[in-house]
C-alpha atoms as a PDB file:
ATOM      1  CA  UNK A   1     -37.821  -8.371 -21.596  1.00  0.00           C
ATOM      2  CA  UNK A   2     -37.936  -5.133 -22.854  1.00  0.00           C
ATOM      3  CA  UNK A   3     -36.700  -1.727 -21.297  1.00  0.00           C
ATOM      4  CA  UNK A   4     -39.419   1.106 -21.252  1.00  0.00           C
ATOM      5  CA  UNK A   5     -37.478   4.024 -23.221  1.00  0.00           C
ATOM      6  CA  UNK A   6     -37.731   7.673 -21.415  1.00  0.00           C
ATOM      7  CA  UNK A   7     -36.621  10.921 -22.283  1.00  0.00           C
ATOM      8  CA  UNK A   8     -33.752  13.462 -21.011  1.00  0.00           C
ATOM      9  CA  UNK A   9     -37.104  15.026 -19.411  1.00  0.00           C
ATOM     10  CA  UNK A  10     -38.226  12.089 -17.699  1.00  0.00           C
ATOM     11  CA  UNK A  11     -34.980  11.052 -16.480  1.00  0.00           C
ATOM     12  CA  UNK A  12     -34.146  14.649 -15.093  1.00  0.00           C
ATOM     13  CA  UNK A  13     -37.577  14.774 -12.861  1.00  0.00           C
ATOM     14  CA  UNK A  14     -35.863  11.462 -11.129  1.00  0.00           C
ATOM     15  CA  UNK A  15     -34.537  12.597  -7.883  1.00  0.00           C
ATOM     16  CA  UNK A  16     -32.748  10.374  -5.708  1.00  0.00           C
ATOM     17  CA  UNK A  17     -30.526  11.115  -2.517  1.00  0.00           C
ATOM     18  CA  UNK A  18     -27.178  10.161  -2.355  1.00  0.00           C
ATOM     19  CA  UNK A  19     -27.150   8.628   1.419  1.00  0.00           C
ATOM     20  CA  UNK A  20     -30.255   7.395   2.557  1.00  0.00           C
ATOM     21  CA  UNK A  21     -31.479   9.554   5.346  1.00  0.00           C
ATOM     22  CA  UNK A  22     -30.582   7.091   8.003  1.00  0.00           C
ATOM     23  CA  UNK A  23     -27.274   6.691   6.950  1.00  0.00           C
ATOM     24  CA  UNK A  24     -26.197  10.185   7.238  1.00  0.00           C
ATOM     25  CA  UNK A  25     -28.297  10.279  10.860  1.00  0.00           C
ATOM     26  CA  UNK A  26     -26.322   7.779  11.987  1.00  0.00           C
ATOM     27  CA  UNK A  27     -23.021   9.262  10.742  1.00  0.00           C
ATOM     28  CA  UNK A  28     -24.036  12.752  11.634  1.00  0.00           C
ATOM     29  CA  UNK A  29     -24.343  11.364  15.342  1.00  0.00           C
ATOM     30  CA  UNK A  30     -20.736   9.601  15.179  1.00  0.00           C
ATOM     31  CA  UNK A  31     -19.622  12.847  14.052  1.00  0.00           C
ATOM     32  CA  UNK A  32     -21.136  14.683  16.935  1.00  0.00           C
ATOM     33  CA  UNK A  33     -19.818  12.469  19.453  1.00  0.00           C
ATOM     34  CA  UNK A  34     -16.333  12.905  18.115  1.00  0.00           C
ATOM     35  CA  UNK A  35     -16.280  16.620  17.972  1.00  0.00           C
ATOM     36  CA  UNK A  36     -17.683  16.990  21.571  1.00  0.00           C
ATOM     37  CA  UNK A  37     -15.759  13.740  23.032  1.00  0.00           C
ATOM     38  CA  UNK A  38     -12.656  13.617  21.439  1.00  0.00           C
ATOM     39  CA  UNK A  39     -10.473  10.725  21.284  1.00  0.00           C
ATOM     40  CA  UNK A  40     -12.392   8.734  23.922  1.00  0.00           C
ATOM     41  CA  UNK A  41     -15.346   8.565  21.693  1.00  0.00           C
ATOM     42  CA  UNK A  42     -13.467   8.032  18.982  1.00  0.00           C
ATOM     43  CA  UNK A  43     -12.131   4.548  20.834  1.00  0.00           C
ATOM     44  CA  UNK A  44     -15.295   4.250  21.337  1.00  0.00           C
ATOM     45  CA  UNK A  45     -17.045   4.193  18.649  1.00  0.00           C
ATOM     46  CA  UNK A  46     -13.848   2.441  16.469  1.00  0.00           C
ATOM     47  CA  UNK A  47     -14.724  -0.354  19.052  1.00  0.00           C
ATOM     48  CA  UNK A  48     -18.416  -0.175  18.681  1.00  0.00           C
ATOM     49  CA  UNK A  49     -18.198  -0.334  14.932  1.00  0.00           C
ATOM     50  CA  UNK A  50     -15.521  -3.607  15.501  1.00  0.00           C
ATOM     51  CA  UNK A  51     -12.530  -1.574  13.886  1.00  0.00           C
ATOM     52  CA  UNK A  52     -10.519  -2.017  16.674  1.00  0.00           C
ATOM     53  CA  UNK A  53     -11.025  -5.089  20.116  1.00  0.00           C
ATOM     54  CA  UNK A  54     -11.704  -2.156  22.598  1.00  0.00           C
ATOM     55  CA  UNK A  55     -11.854   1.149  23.729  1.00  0.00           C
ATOM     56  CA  UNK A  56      -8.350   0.937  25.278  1.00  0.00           C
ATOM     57  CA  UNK A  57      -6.535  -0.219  22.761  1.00  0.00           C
ATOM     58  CA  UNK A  58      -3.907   2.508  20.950  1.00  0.00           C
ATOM     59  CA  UNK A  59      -5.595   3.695  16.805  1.00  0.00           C
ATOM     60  CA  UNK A  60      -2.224   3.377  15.050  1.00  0.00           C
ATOM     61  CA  UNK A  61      -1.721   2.476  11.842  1.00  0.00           C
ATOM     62  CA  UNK A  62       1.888   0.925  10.692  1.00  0.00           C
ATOM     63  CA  UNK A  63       3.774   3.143   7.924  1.00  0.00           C
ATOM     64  CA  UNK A  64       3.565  -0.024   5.462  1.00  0.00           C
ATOM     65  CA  UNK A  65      -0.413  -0.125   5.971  1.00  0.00           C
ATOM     66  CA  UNK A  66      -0.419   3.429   5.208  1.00  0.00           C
ATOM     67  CA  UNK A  67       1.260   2.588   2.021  1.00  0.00           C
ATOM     68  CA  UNK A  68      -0.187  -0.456   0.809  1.00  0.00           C
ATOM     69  CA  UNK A  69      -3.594   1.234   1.214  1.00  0.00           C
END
């Protein structure tokens, strides 16, 4: 199999978008929630996404996580 050769031109008249539209929707409305909830919806929404068991339960991360990371 051969590649089809292009030039700077061609390649430059490519556009592509870095987060596909429903990506950034979705994020954009995690966002939202935050800004206008606060920490509830971020519980929320940690727990939604299945980074943490439940809404209730404390977002702290240990020193030595924070390190390793």
């Amino acid at each position: 199999m051969t590649l089809k050769q292009i030039t700077p031109d061609q390649v430059a008249s490519f556009t592509y978008e870095a987060v596909e539209a429903k990506a950034l929707q979705d994020a954009r409305a995690i966002v939202d929630d935050v800004r206008a909830n606060g920490l509830p919806a971020l519980r929320a929404q940690a727990a939604r996404l299945g980074d943490i068991a439940s809404p209730d339960q404390d977002i702290l991360i240990p020193k030595e996580a924070l390190k390793a990371a």
